[in-house]
PDB file of N, CA and C in Angstrom:
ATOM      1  N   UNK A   1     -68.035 -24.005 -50.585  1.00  0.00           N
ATOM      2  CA  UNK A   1     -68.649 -22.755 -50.994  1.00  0.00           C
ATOM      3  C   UNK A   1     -68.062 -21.611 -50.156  1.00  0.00           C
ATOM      4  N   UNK A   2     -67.536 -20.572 -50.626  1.00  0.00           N
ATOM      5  CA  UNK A   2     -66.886 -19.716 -49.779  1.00  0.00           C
ATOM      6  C   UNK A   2     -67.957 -18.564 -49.652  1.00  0.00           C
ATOM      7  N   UNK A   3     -67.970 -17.898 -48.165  1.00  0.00           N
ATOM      8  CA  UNK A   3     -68.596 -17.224 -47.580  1.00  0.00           C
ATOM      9  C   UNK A   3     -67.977 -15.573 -47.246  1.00  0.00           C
ATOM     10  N   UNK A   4     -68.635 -14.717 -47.417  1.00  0.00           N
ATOM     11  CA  UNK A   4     -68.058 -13.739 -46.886  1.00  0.00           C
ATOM     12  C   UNK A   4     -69.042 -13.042 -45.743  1.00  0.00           C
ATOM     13  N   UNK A   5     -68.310 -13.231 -44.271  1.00  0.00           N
ATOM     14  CA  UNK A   5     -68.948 -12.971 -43.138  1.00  0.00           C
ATOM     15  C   UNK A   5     -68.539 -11.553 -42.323  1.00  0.00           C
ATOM     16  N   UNK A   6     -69.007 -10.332 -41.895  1.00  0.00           N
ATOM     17  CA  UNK A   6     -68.466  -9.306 -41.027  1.00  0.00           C
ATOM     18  C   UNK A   6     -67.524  -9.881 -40.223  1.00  0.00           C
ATOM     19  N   UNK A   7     -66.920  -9.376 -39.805  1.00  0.00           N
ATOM     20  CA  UNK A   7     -65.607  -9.426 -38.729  1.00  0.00           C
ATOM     21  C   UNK A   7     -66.074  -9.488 -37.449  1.00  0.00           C
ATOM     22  N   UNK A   8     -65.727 -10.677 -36.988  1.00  0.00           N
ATOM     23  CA  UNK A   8     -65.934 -10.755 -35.176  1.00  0.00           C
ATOM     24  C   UNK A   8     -64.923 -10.958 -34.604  1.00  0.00           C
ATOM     25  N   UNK A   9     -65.143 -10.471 -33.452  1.00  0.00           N
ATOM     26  CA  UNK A   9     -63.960 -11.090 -32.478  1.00  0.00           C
ATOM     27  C   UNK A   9     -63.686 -12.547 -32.132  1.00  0.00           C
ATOM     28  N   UNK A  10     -64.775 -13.589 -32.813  1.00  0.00           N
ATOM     29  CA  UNK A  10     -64.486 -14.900 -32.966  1.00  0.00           C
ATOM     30  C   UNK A  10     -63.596 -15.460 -33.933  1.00  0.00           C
ATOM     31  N   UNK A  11     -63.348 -14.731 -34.868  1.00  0.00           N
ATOM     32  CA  UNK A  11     -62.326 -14.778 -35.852  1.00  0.00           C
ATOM     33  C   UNK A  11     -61.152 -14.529 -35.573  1.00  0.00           C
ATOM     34  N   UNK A  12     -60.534 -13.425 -34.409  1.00  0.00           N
ATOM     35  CA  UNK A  12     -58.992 -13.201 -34.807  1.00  0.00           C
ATOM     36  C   UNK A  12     -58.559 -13.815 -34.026  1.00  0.00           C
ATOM     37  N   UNK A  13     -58.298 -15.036 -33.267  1.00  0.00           N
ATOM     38  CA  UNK A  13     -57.011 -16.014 -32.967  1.00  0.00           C
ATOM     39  C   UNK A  13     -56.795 -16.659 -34.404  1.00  0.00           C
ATOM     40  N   UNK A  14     -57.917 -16.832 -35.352  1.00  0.00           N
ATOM     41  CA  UNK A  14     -57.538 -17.841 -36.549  1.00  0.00           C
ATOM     42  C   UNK A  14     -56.620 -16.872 -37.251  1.00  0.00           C
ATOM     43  N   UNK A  15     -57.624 -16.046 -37.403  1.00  0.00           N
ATOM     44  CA  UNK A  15     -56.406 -14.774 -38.213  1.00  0.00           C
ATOM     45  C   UNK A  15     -55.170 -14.257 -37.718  1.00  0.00           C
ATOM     46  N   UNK A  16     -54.947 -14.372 -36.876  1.00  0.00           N
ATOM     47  CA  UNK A  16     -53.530 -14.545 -35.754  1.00  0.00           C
ATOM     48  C   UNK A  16     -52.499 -15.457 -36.023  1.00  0.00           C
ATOM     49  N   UNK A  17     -53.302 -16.477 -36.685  1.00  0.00           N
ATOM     50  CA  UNK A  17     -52.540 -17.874 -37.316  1.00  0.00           C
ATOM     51  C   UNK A  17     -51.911 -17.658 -38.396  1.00  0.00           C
ATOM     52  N   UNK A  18     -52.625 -16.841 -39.727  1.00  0.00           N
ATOM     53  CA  UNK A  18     -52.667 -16.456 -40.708  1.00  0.00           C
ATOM     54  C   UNK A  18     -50.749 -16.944 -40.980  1.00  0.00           C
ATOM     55  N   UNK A  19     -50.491 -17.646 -42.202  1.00  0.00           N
ATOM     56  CA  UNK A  19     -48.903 -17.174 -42.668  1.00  0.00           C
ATOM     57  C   UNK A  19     -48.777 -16.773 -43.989  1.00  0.00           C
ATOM     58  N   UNK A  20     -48.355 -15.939 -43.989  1.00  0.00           N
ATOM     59  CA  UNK A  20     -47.309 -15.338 -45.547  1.00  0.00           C
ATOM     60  C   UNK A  20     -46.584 -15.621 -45.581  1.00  0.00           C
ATOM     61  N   UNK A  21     -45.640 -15.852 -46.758  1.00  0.00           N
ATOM     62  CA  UNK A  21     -43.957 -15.734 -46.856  1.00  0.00           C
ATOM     63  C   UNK A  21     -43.465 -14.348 -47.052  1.00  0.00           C
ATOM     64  N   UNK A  22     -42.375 -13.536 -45.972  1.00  0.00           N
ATOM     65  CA  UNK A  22     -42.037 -12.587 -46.148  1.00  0.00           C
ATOM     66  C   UNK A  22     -42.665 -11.324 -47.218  1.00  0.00           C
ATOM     67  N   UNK A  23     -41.719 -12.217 -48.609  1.00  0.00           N
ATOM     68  CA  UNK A  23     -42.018 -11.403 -49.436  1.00  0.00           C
ATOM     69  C   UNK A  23     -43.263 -11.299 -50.077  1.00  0.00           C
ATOM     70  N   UNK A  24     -43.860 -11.780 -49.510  1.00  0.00           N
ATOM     71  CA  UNK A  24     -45.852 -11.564 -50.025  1.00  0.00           C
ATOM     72  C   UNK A  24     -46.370 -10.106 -49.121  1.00  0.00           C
ATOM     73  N   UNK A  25     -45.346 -10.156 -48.554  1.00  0.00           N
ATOM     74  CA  UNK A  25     -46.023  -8.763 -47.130  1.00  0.00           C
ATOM     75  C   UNK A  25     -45.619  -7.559 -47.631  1.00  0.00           C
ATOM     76  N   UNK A  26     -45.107  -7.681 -48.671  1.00  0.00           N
ATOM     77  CA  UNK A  26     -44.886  -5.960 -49.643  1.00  0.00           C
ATOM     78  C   UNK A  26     -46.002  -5.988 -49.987  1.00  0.00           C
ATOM     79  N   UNK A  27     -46.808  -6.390 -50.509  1.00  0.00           N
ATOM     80  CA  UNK A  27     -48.452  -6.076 -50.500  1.00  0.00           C
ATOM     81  C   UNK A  27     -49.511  -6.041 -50.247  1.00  0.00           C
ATOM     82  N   UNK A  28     -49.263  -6.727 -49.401  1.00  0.00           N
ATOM     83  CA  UNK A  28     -50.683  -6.924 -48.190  1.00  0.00           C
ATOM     84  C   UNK A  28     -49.889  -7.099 -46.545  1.00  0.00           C
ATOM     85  N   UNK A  29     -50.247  -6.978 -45.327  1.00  0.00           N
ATOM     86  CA  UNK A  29     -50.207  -6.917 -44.111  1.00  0.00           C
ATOM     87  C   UNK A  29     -51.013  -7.996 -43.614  1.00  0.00           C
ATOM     88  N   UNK A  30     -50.541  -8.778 -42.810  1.00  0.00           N
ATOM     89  CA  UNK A  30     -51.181  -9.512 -41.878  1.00  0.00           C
ATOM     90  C   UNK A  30     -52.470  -8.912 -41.287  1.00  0.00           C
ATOM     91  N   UNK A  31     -53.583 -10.087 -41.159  1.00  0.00           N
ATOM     92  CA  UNK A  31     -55.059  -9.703 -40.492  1.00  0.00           C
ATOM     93  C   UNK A  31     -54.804  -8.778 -39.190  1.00  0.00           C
ATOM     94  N   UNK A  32     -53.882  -9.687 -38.410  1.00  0.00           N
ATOM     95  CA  UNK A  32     -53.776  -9.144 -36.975  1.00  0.00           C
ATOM     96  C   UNK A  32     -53.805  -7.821 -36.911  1.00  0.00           C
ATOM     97  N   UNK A  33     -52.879  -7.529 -38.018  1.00  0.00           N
ATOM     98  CA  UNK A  33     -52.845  -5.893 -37.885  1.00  0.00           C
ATOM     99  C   UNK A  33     -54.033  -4.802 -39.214  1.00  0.00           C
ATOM    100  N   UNK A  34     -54.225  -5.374 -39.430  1.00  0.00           N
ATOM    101  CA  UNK A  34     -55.571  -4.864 -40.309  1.00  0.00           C
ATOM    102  C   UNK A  34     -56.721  -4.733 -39.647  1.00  0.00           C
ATOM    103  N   UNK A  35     -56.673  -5.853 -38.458  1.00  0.00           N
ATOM    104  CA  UNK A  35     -58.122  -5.027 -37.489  1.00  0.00           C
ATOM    105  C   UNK A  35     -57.909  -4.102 -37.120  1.00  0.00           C
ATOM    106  N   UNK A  36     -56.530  -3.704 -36.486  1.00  0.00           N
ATOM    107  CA  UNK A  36     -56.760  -2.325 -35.586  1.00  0.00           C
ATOM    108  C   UNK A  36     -57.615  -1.468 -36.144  1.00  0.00           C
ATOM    109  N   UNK A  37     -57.526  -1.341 -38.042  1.00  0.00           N
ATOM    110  CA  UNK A  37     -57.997  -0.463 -38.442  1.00  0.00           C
ATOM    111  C   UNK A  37     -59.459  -0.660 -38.676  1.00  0.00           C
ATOM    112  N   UNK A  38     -60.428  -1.335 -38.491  1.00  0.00           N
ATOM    113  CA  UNK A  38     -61.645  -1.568 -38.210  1.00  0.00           C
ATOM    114  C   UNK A  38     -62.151  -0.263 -37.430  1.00  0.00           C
ATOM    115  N   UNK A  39     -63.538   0.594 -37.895  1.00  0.00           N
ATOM    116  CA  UNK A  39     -63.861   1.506 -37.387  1.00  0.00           C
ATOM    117  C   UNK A  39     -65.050   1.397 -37.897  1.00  0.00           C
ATOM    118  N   UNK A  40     -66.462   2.541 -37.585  1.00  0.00           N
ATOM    119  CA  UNK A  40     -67.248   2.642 -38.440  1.00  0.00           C
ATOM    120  C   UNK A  40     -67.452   2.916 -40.318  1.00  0.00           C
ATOM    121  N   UNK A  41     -66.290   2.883 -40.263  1.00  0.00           N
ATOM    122  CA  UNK A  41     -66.148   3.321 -41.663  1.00  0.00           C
ATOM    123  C   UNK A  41     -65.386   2.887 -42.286  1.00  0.00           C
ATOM    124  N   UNK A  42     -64.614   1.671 -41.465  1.00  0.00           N
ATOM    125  CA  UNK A  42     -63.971   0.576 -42.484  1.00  0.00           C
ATOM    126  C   UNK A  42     -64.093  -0.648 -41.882  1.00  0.00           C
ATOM    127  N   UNK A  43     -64.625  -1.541 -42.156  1.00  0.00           N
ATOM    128  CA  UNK A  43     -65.347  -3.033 -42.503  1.00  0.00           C
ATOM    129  C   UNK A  43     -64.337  -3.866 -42.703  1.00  0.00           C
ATOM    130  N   UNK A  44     -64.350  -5.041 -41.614  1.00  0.00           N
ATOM    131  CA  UNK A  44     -63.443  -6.170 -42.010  1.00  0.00           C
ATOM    132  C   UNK A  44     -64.324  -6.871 -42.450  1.00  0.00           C
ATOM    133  N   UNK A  45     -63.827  -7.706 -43.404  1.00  0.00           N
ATOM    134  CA  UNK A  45     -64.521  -8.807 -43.962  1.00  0.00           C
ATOM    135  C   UNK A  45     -63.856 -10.245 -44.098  1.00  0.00           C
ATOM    136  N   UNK A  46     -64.524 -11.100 -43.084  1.00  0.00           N
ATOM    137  CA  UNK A  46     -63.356 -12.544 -43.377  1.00  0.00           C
ATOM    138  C   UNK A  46     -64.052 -13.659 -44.229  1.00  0.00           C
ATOM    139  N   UNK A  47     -63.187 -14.024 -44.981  1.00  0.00           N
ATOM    140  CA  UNK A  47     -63.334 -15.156 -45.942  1.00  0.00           C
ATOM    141  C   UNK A  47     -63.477 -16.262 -45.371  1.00  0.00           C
ATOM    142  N   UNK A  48     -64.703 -17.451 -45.632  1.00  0.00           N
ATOM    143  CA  UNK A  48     -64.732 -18.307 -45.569  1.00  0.00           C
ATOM    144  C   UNK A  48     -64.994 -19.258 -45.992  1.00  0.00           C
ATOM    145  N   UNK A  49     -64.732 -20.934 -46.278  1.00  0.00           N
ATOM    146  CA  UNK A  49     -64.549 -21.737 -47.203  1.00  0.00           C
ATOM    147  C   UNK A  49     -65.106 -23.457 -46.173  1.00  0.00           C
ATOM    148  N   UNK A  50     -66.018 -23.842 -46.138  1.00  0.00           N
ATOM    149  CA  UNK A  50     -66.188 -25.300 -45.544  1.00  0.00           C
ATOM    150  C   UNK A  50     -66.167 -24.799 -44.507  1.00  0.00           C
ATOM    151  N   UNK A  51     -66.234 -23.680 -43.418  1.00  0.00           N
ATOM    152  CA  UNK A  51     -66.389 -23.501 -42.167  1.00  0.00           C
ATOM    153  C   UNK A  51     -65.057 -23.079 -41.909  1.00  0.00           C
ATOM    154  N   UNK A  52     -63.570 -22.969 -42.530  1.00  0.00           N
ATOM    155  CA  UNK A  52     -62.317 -22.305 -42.361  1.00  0.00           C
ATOM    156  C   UNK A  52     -62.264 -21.304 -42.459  1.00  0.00           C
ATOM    157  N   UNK A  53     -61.871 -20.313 -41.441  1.00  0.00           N
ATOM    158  CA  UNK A  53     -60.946 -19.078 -41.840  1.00  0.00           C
ATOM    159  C   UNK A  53     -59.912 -19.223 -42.804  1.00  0.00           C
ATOM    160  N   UNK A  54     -60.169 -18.560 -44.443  1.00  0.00           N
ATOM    161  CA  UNK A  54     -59.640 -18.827 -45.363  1.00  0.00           C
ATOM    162  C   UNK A  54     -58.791 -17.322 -45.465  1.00  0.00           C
ATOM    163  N   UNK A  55     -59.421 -16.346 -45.307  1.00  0.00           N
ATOM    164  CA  UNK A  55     -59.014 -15.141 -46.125  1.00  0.00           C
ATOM    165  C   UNK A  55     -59.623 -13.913 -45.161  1.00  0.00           C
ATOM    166  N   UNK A  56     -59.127 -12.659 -45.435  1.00  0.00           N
ATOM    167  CA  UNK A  56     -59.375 -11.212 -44.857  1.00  0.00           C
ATOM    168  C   UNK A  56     -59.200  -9.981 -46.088  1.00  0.00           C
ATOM    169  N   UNK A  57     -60.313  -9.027 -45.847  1.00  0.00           N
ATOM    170  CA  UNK A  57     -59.860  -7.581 -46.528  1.00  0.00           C
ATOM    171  C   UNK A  57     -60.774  -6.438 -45.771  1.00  0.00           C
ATOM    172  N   UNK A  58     -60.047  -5.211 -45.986  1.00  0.00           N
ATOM    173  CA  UNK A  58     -61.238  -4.426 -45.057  1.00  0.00           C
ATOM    174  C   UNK A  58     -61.536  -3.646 -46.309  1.00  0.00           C
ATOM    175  N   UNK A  59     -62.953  -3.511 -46.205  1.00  0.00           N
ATOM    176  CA  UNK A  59     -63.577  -2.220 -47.118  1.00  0.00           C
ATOM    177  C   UNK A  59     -63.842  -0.911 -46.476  1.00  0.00           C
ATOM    178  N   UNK A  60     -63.145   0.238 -47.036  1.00  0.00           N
ATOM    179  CA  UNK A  60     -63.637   1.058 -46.529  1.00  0.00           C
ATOM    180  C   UNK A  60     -64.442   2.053 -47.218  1.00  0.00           C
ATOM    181  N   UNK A  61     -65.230   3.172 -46.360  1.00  0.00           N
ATOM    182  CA  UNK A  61     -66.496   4.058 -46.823  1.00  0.00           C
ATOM    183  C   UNK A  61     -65.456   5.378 -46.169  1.00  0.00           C
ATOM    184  N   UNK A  62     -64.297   5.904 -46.702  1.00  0.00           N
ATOM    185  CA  UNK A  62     -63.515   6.867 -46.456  1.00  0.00           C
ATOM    186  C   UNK A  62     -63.089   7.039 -47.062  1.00  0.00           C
ATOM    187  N   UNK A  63     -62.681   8.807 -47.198  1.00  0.00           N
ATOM    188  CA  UNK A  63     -62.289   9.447 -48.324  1.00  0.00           C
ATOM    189  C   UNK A  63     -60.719   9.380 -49.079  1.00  0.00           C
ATOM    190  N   UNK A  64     -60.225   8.340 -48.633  1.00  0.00           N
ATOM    191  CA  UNK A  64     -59.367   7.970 -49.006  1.00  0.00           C
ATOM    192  C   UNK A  64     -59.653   7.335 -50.702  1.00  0.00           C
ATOM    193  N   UNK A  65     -61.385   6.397 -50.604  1.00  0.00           N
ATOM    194  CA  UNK A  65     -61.315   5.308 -52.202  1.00  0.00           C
ATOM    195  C   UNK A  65     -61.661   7.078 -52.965  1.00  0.00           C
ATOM    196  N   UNK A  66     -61.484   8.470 -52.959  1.00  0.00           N
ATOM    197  CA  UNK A  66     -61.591   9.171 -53.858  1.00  0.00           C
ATOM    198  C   UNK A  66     -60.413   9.497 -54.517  1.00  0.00           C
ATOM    199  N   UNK A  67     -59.521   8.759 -53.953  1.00  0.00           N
ATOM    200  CA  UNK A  67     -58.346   9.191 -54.975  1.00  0.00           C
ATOM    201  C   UNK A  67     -58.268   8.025 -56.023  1.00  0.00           C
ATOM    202  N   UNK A  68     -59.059   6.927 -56.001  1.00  0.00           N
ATOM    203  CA  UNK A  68     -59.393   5.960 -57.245  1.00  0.00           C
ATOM    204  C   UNK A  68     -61.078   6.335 -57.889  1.00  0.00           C
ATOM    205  N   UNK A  69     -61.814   7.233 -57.119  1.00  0.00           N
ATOM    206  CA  UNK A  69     -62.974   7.146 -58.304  1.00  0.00           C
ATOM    207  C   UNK A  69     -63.898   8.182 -57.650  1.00  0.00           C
ATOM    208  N   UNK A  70     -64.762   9.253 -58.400  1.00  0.00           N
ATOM    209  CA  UNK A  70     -65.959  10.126 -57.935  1.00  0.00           C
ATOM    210  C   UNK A  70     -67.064   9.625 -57.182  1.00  0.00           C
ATOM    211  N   UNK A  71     -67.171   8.154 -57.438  1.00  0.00           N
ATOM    212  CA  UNK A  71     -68.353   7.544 -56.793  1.00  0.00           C
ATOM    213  C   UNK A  71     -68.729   7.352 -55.492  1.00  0.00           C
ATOM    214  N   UNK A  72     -69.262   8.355 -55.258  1.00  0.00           N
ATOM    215  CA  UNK A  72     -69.945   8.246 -53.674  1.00  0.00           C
ATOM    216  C   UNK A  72     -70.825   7.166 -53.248  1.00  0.00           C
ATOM    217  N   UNK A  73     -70.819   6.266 -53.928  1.00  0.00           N
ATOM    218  CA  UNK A  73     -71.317   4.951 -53.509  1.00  0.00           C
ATOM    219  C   UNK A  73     -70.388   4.051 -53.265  1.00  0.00           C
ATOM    220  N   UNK A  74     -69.071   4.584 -53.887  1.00  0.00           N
ATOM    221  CA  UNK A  74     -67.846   3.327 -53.936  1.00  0.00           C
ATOM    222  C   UNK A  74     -66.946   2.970 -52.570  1.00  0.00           C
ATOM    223  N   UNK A  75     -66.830   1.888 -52.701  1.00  0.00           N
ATOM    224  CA  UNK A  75     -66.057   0.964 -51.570  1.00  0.00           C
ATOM    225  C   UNK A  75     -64.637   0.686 -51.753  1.00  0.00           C
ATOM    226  N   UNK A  76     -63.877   0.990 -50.927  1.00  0.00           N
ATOM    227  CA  UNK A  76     -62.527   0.623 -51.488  1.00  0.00           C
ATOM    228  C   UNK A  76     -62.159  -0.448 -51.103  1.00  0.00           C
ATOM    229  N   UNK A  77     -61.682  -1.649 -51.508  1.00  0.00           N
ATOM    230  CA  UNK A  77     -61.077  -3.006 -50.750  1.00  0.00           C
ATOM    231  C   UNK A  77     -59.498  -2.866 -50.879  1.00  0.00           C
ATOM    232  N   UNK A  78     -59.377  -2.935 -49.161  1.00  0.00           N
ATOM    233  CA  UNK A  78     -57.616  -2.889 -49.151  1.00  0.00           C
ATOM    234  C   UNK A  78     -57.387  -4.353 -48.601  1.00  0.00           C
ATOM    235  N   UNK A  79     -56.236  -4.525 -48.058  1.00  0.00           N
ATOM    236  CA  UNK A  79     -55.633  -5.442 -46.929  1.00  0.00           C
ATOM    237  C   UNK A  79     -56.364  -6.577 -47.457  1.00  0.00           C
ATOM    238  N   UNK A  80     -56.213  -7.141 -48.642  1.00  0.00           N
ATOM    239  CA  UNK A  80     -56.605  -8.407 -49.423  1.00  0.00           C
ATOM    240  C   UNK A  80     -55.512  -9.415 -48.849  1.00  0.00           C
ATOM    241  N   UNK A  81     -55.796 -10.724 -48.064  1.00  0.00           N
ATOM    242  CA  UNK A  81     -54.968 -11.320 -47.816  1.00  0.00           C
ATOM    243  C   UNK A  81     -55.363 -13.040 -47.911  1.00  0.00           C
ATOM    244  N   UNK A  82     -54.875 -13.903 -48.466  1.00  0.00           N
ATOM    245  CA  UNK A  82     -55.410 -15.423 -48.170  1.00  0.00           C
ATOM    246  C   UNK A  82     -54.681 -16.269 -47.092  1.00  0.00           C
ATOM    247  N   UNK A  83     -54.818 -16.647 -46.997  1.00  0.00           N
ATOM    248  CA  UNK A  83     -54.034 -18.062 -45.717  1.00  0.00           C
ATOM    249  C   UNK A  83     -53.287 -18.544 -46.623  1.00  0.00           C
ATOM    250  N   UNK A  84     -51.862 -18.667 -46.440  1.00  0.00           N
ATOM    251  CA  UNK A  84     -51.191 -19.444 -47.649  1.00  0.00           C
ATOM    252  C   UNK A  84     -51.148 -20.336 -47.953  1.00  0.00           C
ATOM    253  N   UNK A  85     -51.725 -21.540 -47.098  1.00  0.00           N
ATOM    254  CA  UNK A  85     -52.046 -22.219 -47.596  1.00  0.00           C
ATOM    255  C   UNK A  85     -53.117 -22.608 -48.401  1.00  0.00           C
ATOM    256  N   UNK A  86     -53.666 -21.301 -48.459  1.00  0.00           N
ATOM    257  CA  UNK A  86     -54.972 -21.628 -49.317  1.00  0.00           C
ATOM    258  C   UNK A  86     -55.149 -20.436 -50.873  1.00  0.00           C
ATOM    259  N   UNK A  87     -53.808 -20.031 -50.850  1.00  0.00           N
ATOM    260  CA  UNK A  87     -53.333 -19.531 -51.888  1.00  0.00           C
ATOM    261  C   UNK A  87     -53.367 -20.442 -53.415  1.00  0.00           C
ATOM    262  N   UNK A  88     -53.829 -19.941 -54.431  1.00  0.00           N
ATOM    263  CA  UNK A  88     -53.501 -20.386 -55.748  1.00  0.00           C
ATOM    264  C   UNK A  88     -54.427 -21.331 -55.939  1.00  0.00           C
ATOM    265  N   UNK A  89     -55.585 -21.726 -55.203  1.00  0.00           N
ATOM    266  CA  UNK A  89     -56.453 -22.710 -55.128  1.00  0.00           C
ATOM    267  C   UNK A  89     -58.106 -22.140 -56.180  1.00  0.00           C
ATOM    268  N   UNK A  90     -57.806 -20.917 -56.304  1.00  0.00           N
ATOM    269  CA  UNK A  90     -59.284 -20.046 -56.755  1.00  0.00           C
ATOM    270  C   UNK A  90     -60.063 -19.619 -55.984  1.00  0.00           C
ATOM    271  N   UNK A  91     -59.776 -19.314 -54.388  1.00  0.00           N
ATOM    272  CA  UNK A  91     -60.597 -19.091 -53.626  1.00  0.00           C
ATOM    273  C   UNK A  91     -60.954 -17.229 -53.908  1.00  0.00           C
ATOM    274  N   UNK A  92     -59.885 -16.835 -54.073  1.00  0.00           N
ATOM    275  CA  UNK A  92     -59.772 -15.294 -53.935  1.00  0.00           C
ATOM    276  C   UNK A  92     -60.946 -15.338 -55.287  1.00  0.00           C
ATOM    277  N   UNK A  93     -60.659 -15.998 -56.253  1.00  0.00           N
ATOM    278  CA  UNK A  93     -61.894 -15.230 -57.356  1.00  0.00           C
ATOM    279  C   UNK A  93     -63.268 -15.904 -57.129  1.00  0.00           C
ATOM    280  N   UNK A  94     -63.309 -16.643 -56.132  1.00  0.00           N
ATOM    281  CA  UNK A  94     -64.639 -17.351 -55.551  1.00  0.00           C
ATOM    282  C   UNK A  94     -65.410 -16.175 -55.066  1.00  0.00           C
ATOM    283  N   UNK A  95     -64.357 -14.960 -54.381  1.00  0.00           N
ATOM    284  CA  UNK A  95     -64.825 -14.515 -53.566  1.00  0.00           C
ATOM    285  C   UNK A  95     -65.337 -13.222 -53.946  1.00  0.00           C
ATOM    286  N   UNK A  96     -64.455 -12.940 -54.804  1.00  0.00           N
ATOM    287  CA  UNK A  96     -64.371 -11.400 -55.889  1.00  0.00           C
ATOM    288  C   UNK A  96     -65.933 -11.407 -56.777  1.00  0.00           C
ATOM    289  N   UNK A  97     -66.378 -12.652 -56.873  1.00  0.00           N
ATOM    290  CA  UNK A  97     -67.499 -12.528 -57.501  1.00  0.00           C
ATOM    291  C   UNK A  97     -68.662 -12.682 -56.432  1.00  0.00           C
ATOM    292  N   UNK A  98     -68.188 -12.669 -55.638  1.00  0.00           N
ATOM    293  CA  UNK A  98     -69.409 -12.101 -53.930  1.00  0.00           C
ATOM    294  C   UNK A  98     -69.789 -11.566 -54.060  1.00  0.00           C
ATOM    295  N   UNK A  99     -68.621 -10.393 -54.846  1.00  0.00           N
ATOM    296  CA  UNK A  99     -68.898  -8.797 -53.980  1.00  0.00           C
ATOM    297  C   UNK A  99     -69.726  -7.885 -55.099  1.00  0.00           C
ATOM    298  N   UNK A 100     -70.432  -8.544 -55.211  1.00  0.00           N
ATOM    299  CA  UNK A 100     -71.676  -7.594 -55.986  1.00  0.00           C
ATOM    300  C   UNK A 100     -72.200  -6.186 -55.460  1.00  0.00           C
ATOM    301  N   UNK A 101     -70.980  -6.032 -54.757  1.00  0.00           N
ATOM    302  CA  UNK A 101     -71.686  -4.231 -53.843  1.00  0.00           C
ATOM    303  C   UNK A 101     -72.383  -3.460 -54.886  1.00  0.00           C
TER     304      UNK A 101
END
C-alpha cells in the first residue's frame, strides 16, 4: 500500500540513494537536490510503498502554480521522481490518486 508521508530528515540518506538513468534527469532532478528547495511554502512529500523509500515530489503554495491556474487553493506538484527501480511498476498512479488535495 503506498503512503504519502511529509519530508523528514529521516528520509534523505535513502533519497541520496535514489538512481535515474541520465536521460530521465531532463525532467525531473534528483531528491537530494529538491530538498534544498523545501521552505514554508513548498512541501516535500516522500513516497512510500511496504515501508521503502519509493518516490519524491515537492508541492508548492507559491506564486509560481499561477502561471498554470487562478486557483488560490491550488498546489503545484513539481520534482516528481520514482526510484528506478521502482519505475513502471504503477506505483506513481497508486499515488496520484492520494492526492485528493
Amino acid at each position: 500500500m503506498v503512503q504519502l508521508v511529509p519530508y523528514e530528515e529521516q528520509y534523505k540518506e535513502r533519497l541520496k540513494q535514489f538512481y535515474q538513468p541520465a536521460e530521465t534527469l531532463k525532467y525531473t532532478q534528483l531528491p537530494e537536490y529538491s530538498i534544498e528547495e523545501i521552505n514554508d511554502n513548498v512541501h516535500g512529500v516522500v513516497i512510500i510503498n511496504q515501508n521503502q523509500t519509493i518516490g519524491f515530489f515537492l508541492l508548492h503554495r507559491t506564486d509560481r502554480r499561477f502561471q498554470y491556474t487562478d486557483d488560490k487553493q491550488s498546489l503545484l506538484l513539481t520534482n516528481l521522481i520514482m526510484d528506478y527501480s521502482y519505475s513502471g511498476k504503477g506505483h506513481g498512479k497508486q499515488y496520484i490518486y492520494k492526492l485528493e488535495i
